[in-house]
Protein backbone atom coordinates (compact mmCIF):
# COMPACT_ATOMS: atom_id res chain seq x y z
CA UNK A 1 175.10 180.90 269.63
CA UNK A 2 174.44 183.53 272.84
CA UNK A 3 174.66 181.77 275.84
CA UNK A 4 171.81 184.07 277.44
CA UNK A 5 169.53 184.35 274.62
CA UNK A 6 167.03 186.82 276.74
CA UNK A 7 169.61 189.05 277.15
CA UNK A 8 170.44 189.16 273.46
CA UNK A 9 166.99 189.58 272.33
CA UNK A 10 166.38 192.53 275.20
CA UNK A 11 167.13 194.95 272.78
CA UNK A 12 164.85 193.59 269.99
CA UNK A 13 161.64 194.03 272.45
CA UNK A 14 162.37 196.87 273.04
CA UNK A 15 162.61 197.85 269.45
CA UNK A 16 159.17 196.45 268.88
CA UNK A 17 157.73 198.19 271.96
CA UNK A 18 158.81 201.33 270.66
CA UNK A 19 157.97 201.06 266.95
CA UNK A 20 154.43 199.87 267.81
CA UNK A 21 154.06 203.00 269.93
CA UNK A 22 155.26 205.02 267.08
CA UNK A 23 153.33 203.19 264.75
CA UNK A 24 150.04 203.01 266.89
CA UNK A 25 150.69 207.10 267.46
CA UNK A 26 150.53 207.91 263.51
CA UNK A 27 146.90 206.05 263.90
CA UNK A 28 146.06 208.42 266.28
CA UNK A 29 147.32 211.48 264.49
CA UNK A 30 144.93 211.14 261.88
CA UNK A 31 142.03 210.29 264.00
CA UNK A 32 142.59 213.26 265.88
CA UNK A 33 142.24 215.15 262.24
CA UNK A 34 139.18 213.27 261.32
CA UNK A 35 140.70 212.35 257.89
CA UNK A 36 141.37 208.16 256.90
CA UNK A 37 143.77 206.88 258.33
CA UNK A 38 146.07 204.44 256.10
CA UNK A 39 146.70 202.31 259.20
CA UNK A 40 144.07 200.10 260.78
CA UNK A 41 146.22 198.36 263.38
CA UNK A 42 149.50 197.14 264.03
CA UNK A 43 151.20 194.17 265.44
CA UNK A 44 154.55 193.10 266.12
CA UNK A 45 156.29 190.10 268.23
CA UNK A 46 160.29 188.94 268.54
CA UNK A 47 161.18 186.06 266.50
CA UNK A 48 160.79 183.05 269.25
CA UNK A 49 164.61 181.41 269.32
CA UNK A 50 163.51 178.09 267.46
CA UNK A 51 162.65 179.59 264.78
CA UNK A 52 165.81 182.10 264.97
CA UNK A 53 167.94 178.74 265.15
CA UNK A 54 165.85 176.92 262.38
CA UNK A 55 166.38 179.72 259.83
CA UNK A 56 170.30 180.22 260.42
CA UNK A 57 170.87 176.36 259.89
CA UNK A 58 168.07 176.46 256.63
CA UNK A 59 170.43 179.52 255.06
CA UNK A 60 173.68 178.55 256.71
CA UNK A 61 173.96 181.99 258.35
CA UNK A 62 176.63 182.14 260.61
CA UNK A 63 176.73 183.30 264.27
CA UNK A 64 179.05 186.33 263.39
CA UNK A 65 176.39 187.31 260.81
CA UNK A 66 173.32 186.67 262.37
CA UNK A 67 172.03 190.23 263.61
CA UNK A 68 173.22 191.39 259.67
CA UNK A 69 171.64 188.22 257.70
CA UNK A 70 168.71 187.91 259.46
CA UNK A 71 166.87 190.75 259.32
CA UNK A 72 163.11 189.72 260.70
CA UNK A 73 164.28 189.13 264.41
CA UNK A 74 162.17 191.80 265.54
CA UNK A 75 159.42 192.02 263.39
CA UNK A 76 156.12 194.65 262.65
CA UNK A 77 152.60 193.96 260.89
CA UNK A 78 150.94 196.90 259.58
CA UNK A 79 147.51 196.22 258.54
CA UNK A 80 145.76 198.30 256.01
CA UNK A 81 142.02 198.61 254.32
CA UNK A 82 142.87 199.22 250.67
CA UNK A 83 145.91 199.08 248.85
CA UNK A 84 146.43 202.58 248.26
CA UNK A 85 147.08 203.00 252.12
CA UNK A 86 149.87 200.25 251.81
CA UNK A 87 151.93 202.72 249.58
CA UNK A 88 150.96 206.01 251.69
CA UNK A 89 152.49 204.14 254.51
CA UNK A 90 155.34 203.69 252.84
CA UNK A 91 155.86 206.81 251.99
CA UNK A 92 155.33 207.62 255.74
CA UNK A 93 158.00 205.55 256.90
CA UNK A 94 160.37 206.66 254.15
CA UNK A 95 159.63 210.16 255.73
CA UNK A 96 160.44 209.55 259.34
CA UNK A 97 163.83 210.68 260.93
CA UNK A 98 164.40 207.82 263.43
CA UNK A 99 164.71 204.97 261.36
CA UNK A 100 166.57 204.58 257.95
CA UNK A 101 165.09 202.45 255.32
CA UNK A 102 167.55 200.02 254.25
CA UNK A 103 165.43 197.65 252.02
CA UNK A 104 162.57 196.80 250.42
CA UNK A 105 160.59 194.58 248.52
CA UNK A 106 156.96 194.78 246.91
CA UNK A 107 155.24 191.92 246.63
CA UNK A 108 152.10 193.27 245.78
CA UNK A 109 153.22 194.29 242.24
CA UNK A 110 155.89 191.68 242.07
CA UNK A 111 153.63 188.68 243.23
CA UNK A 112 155.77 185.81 244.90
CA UNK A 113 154.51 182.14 242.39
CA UNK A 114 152.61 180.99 245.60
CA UNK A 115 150.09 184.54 245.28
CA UNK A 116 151.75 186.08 248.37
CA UNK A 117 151.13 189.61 248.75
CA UNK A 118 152.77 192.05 250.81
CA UNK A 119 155.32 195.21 251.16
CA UNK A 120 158.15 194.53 253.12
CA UNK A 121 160.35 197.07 254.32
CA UNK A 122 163.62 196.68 256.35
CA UNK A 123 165.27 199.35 258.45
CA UNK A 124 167.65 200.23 260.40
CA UNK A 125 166.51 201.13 263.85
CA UNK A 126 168.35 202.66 267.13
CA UNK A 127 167.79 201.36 270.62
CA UNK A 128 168.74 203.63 273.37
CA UNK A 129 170.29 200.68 275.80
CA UNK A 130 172.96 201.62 279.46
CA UNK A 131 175.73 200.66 277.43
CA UNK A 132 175.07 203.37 274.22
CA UNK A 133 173.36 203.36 271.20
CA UNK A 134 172.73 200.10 269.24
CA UNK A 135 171.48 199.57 265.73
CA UNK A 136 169.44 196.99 264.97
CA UNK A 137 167.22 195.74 262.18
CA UNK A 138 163.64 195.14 261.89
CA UNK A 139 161.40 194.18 258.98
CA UNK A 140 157.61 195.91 259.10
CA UNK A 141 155.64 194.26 256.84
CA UNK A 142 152.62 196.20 255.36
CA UNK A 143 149.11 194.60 254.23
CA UNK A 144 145.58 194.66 254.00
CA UNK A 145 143.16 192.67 255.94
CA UNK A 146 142.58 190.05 252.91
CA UNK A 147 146.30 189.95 252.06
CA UNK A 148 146.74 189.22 255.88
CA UNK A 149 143.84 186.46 256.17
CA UNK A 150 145.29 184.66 253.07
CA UNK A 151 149.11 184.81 254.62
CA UNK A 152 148.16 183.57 257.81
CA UNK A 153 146.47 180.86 256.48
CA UNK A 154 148.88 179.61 253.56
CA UNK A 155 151.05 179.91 256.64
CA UNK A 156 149.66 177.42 259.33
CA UNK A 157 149.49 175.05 256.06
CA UNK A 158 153.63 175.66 255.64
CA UNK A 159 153.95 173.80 258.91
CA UNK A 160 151.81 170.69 258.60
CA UNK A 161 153.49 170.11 254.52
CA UNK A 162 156.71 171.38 255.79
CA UNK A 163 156.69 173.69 252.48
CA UNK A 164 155.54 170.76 250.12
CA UNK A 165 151.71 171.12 249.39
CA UNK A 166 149.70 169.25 247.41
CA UNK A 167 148.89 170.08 244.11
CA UNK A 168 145.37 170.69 244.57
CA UNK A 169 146.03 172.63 247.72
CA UNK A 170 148.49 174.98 246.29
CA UNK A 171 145.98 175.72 243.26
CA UNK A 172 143.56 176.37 245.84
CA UNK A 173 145.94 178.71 247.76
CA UNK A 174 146.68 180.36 244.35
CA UNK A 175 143.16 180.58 243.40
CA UNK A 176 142.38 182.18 247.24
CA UNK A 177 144.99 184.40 246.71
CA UNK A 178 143.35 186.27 243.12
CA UNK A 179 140.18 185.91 245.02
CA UNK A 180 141.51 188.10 248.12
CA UNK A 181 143.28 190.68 245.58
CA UNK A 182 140.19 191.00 243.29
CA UNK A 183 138.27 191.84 246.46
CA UNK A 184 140.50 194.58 247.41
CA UNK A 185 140.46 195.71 243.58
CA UNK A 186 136.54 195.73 244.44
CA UNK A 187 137.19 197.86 247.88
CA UNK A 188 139.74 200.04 246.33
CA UNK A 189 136.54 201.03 243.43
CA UNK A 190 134.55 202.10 246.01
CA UNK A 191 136.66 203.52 248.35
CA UNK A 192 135.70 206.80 248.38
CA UNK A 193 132.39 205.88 249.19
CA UNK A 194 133.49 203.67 252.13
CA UNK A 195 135.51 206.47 253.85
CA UNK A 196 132.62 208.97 253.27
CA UNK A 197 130.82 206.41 255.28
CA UNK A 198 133.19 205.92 257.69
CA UNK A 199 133.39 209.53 258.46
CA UNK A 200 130.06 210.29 258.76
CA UNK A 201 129.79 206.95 260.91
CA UNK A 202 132.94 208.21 263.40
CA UNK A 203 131.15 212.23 263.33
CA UNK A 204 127.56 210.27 264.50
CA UNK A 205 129.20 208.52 267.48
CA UNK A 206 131.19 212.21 268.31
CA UNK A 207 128.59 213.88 268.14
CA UNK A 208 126.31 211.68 270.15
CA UNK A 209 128.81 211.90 272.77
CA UNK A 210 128.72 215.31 272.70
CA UNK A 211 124.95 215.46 272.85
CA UNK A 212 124.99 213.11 276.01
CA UNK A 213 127.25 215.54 277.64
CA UNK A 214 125.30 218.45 276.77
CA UNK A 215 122.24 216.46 278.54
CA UNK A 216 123.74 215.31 281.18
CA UNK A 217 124.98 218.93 282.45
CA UNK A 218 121.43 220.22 281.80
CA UNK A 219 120.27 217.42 284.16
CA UNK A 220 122.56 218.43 286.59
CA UNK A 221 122.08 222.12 286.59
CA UNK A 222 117.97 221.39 286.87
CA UNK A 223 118.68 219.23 289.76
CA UNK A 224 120.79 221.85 291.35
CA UNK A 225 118.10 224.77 290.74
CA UNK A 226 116.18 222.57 292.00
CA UNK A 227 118.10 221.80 295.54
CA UNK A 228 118.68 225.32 295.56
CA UNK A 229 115.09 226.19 296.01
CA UNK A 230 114.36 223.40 298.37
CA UNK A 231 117.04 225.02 300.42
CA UNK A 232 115.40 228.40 300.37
């Protein structure tokens, strides 16, 4: 194991620090454009070392082939609001010239038994460190906001069973899980409808800005016409 486990896991912050700005900056590229964005936010964290050491005895990875074998060390969450945005931001990453897609896996279409649904990707990303280049890998995982409510909840339950639920829970979880898809089946129906909205919502608050401006400088030029005649 690394005796200084903070300095072995510098380079995966700064891996996530990076990819989060990258991430966070495609947002913002397509707010700047007014058009939908695919990407309502993004999170990302470094695997804490418990759980690092946990997983490497559970799959018997050794310490030669940890950084190869386990590929979620540094890890990305890209939330989305319908599953058609899930695939365009695949097809964003796929595009990008500083990272390589290595691997990935759709769980959306391929549903796990439990009813987890999600796109995984794994790349290969490069971390500019003072002793040269290093290439690590991180897994971004890509859902939407139901997808992610139902994953973070069947996972707090993985810790108290320890991976062994009841029957009646896990038909519960499975049942929660259609429920979540069918409502982003229903979101997906309407979508265009929703992003009209949205627009026209986002162009309101713009342009009321712009309106307060406009105001405010007419308020200002009165009140200097007006201390100009005092003066006179």
């Amino acid at each position: 194991m690394p005796k200084d486990w903070e300095l072995f896991l510098m380079p995966y912050k700064q891996a996530v620090d990076e990819l989060k700005i990258k991430l966070r900056g495609m947002r913002k590229q397509f707010q700047q454009e007014n058009t939908h964005t695919p990407i309502e936010f993004v999170t990302g964290r470094v695997k804490p070392v418990d759980s690092i050491i946990e997983k490497m005895h559970r799959r018997q990875i050794s310490e030669a082939l940890m950084e190869q074998d386990l590929q979620d060390i540094a890890g990305l969450r890209i939330m989305c609001q319908f599953v058609e945005d899930i695939y365009q931001v695949v097809d964003l990453i796929h595009q990008r010239t500083d990272m390589e897609v290595i691997e990935e896996r759709d769980y959306i279409t391929n549903v796990k038994p439990s009813g987890y649904r999600s796109y995984h990707m794994v790349i290969m990303y490069p971390v500019q460190t003072v002793h040269g280049e290093k290439k690590l890998l991180a897994e971004i995982q890509i859902r939407t906001l139901s997808m992610n409510f139902w994953a973070t909840i069947e996972h707090s339950l993985n810790y108290k069973y320890q991976g062994e639920f009841p029957d009646e829970i896990n038909e519960r979880l499975k049942r929660a899980a259609e429920a979540a898809f069918m409502l982003d089946q229903e979101m997906s129906a309407i979508r265009e409808e929703i992003q009209e909205a949205q627009q026209l919502f986002s162009y309101g608050k713009g342009q009321q800005l712009i309106d307060g401006t406009i105001e405010r400088n007419q308020i200002n030029d009165n009140d200097d016409e007006s201390s100009s005649q005092q003066d006179s």
